[in-house]
N, C-alpha and C. Protein backbone atom coordinates (compact mmCIF):
# COMPACT_ATOMS: atom_id res chain seq x y z
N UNK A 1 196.49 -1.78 91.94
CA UNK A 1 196.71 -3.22 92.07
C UNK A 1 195.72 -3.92 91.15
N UNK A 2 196.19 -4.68 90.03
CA UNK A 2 195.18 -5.15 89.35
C UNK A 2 194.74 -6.57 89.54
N UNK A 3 193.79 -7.25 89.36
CA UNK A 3 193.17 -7.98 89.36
C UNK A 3 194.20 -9.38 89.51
N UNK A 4 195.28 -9.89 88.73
CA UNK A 4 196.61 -10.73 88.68
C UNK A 4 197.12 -10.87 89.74
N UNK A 5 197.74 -9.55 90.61
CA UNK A 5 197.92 -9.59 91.73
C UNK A 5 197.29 -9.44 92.78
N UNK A 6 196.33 -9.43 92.70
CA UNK A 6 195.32 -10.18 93.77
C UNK A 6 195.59 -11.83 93.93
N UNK A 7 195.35 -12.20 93.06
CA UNK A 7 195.07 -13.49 92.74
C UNK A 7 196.86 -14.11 93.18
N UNK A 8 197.66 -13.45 93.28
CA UNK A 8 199.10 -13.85 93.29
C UNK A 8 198.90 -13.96 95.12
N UNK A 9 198.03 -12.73 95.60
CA UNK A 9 198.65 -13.09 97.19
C UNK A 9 197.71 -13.96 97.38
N UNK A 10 196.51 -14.22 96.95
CA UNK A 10 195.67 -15.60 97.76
C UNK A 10 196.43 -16.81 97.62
N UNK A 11 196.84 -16.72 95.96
CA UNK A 11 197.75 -17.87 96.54
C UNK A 11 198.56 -18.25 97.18
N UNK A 12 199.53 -17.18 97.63
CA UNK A 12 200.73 -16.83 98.64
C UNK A 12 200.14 -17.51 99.79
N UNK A 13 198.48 -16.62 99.85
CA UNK A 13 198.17 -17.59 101.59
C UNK A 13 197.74 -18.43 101.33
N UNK A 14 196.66 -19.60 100.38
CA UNK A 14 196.56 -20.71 100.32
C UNK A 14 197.40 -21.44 100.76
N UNK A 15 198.78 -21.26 99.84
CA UNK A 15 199.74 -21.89 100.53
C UNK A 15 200.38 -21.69 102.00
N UNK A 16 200.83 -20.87 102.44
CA UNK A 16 200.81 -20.87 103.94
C UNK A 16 199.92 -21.56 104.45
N UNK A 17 198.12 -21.39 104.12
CA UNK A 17 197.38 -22.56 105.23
C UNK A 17 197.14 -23.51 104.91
N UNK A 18 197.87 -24.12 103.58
CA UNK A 18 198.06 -25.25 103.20
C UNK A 18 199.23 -26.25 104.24
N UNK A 19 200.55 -25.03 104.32
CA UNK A 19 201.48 -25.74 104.97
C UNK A 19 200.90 -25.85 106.40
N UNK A 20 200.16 -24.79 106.86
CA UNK A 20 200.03 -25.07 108.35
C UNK A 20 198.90 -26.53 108.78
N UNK A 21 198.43 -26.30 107.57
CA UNK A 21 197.21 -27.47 107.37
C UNK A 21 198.58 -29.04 107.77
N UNK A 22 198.72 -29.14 106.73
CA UNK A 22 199.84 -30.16 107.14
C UNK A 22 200.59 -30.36 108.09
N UNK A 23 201.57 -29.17 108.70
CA UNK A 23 202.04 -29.66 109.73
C UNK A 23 201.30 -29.53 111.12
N UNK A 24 199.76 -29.29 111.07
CA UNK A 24 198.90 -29.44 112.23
C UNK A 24 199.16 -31.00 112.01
N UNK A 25 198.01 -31.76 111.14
CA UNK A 25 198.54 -32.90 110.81
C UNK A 25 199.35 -33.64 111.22
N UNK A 26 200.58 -33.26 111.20
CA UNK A 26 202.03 -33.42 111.42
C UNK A 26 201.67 -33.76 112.66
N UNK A 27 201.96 -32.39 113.55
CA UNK A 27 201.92 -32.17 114.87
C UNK A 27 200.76 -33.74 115.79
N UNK A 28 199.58 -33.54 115.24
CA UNK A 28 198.38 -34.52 116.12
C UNK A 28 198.74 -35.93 115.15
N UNK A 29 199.77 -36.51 114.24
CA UNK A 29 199.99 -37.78 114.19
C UNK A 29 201.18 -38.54 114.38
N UNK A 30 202.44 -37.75 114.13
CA UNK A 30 203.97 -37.80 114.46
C UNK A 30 204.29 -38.25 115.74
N UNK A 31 204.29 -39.05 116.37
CA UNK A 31 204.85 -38.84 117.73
C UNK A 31 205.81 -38.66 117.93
N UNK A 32 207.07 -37.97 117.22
CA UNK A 32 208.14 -37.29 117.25
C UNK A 32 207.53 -35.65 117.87
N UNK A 33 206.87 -35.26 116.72
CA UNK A 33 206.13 -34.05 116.84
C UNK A 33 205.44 -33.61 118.21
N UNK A 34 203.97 -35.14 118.52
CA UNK A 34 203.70 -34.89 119.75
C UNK A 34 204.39 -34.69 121.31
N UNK A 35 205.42 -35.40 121.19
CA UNK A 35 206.73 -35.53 122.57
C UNK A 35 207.00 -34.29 122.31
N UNK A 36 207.31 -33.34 121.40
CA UNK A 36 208.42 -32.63 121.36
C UNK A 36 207.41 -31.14 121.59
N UNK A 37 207.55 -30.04 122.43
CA UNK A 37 206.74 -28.70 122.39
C UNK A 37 207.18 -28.19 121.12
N UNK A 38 207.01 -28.51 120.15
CA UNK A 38 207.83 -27.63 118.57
C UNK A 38 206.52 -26.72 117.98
N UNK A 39 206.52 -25.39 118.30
CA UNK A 39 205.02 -24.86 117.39
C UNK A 39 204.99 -25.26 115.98
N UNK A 40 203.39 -25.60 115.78
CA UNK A 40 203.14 -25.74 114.34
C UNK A 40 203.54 -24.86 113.59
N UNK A 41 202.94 -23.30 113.82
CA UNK A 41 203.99 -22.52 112.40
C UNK A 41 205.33 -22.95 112.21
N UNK A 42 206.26 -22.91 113.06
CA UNK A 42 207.73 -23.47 113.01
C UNK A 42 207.95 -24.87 112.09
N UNK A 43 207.25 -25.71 112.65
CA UNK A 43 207.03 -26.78 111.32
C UNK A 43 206.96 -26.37 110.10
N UNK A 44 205.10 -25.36 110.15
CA UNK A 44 205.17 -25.00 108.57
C UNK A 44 206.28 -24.46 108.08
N UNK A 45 207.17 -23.56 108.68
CA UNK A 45 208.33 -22.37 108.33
C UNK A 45 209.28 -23.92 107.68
N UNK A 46 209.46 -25.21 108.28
CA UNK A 46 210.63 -25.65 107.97
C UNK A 46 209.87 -26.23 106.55
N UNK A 47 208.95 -27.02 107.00
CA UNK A 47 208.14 -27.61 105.75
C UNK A 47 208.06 -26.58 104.62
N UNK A 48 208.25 -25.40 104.43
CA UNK A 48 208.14 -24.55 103.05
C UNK A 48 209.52 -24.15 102.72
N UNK A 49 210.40 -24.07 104.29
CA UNK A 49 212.13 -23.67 103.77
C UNK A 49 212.50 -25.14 102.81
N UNK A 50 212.21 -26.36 102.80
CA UNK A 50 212.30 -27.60 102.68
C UNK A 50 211.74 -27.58 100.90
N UNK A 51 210.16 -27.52 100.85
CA UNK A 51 210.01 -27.41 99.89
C UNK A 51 209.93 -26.19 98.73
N UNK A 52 210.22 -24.94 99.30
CA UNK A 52 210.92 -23.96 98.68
C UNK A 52 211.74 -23.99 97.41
N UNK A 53 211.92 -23.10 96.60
CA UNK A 53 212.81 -22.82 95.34
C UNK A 53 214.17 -23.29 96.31
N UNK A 54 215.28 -22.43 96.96
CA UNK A 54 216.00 -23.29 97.39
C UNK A 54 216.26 -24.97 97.44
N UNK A 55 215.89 -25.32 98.08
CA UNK A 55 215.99 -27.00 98.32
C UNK A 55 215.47 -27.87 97.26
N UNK A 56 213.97 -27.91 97.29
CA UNK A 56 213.41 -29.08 96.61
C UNK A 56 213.05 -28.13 94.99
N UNK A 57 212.55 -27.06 95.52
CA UNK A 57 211.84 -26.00 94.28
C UNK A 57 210.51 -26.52 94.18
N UNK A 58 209.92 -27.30 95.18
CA UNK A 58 208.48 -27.53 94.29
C UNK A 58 207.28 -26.50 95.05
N UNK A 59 207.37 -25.62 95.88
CA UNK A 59 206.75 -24.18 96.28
C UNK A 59 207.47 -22.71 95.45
N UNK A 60 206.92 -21.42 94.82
CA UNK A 60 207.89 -20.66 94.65
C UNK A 60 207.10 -19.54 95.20
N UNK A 61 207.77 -19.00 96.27
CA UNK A 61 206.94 -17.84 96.77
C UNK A 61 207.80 -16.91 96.75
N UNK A 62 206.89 -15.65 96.39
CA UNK A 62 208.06 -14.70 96.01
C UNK A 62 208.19 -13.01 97.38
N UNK A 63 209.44 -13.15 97.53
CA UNK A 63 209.45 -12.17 99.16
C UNK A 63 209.52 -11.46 98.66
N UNK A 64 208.76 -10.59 97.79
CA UNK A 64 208.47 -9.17 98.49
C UNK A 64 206.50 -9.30 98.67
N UNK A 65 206.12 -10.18 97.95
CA UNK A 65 204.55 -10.23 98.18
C UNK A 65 204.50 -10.90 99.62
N UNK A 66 205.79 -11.57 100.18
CA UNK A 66 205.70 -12.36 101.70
C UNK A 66 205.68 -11.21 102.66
N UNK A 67 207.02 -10.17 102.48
CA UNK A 67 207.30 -9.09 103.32
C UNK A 67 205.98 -8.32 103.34
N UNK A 68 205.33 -7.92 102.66
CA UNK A 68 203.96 -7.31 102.44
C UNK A 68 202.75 -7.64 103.15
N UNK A 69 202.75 -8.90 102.89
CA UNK A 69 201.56 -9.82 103.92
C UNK A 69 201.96 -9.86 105.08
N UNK A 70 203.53 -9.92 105.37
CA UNK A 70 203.73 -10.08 107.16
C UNK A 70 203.53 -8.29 107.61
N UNK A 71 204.10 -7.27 106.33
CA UNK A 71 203.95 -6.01 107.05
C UNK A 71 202.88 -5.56 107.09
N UNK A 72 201.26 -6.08 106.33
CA UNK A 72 200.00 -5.67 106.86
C UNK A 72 199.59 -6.55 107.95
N UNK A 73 199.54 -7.71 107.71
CA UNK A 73 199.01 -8.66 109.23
C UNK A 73 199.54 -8.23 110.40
N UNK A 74 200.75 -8.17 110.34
CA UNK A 74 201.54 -7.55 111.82
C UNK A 74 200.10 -6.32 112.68
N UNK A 75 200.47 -4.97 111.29
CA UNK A 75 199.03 -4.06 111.38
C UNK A 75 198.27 -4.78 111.73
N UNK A 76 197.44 -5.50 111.40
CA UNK A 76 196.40 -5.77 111.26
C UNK A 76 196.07 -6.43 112.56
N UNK A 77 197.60 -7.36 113.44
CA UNK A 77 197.33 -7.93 114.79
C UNK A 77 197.45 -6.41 115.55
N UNK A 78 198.65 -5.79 115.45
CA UNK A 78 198.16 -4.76 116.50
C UNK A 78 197.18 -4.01 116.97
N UNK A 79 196.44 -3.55 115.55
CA UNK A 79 195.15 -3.01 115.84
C UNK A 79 194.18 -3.58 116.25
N UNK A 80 194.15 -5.17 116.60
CA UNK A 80 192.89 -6.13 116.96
C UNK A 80 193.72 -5.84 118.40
N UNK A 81 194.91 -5.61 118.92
CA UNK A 81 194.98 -5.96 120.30
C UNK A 81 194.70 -4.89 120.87
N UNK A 82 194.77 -3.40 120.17
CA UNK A 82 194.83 -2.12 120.97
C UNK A 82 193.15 -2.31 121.17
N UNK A 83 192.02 -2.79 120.25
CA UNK A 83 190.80 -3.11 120.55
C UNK A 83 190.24 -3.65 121.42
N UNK A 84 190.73 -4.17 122.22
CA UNK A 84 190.40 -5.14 122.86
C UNK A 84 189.90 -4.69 124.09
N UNK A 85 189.12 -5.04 125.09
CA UNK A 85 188.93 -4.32 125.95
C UNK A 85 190.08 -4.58 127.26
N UNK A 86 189.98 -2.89 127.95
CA UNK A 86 191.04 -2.96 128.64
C UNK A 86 190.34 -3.39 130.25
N UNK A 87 190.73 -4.58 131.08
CA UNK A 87 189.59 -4.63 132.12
C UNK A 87 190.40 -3.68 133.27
């Protein structure tokens, strides 16, 4: 993995906690948002389907570096939960 693609998935997640950044935002000023139980990721998910190559095109994230990041984090949550202590 060279050095380029490194730099390709930070930005991948910048942006993700960019979007979640916003639709927290969203969520604590909208009072559409606040009335409604809607999780913030779900926001972010619409807010990036929205501004995505599809629709608007002004995000371009590319799925197989997405599938990659969800198939290590996934890892990466299970093994923090099998850690955990068992009471």
């Amino acid at each position: 993995m060279g050095s380029g693609q490194i730099w390709n998935y930070l930005i991948d997640i910048s942006m993700l906690s960019i979007l979640l950044l916003i639709s927290t935002v969203m969520k604590r000023q909208l009072a559409f948002f606040r009335k409604n139980p809607i999780p913030i990721p779900v926001i972010a998910g619409f807010l990036g389907l929205v501004l995505g190559k599809d629709i608007l095109g002004i995000i371009s994230f590319n799925s197989v570096r997405l599938e990659n990041l969800v198939y290590h984090m996934m890892n990466i949550g299970f093994i923090a939960l099998s850690l955990t202590a068992c009471w």
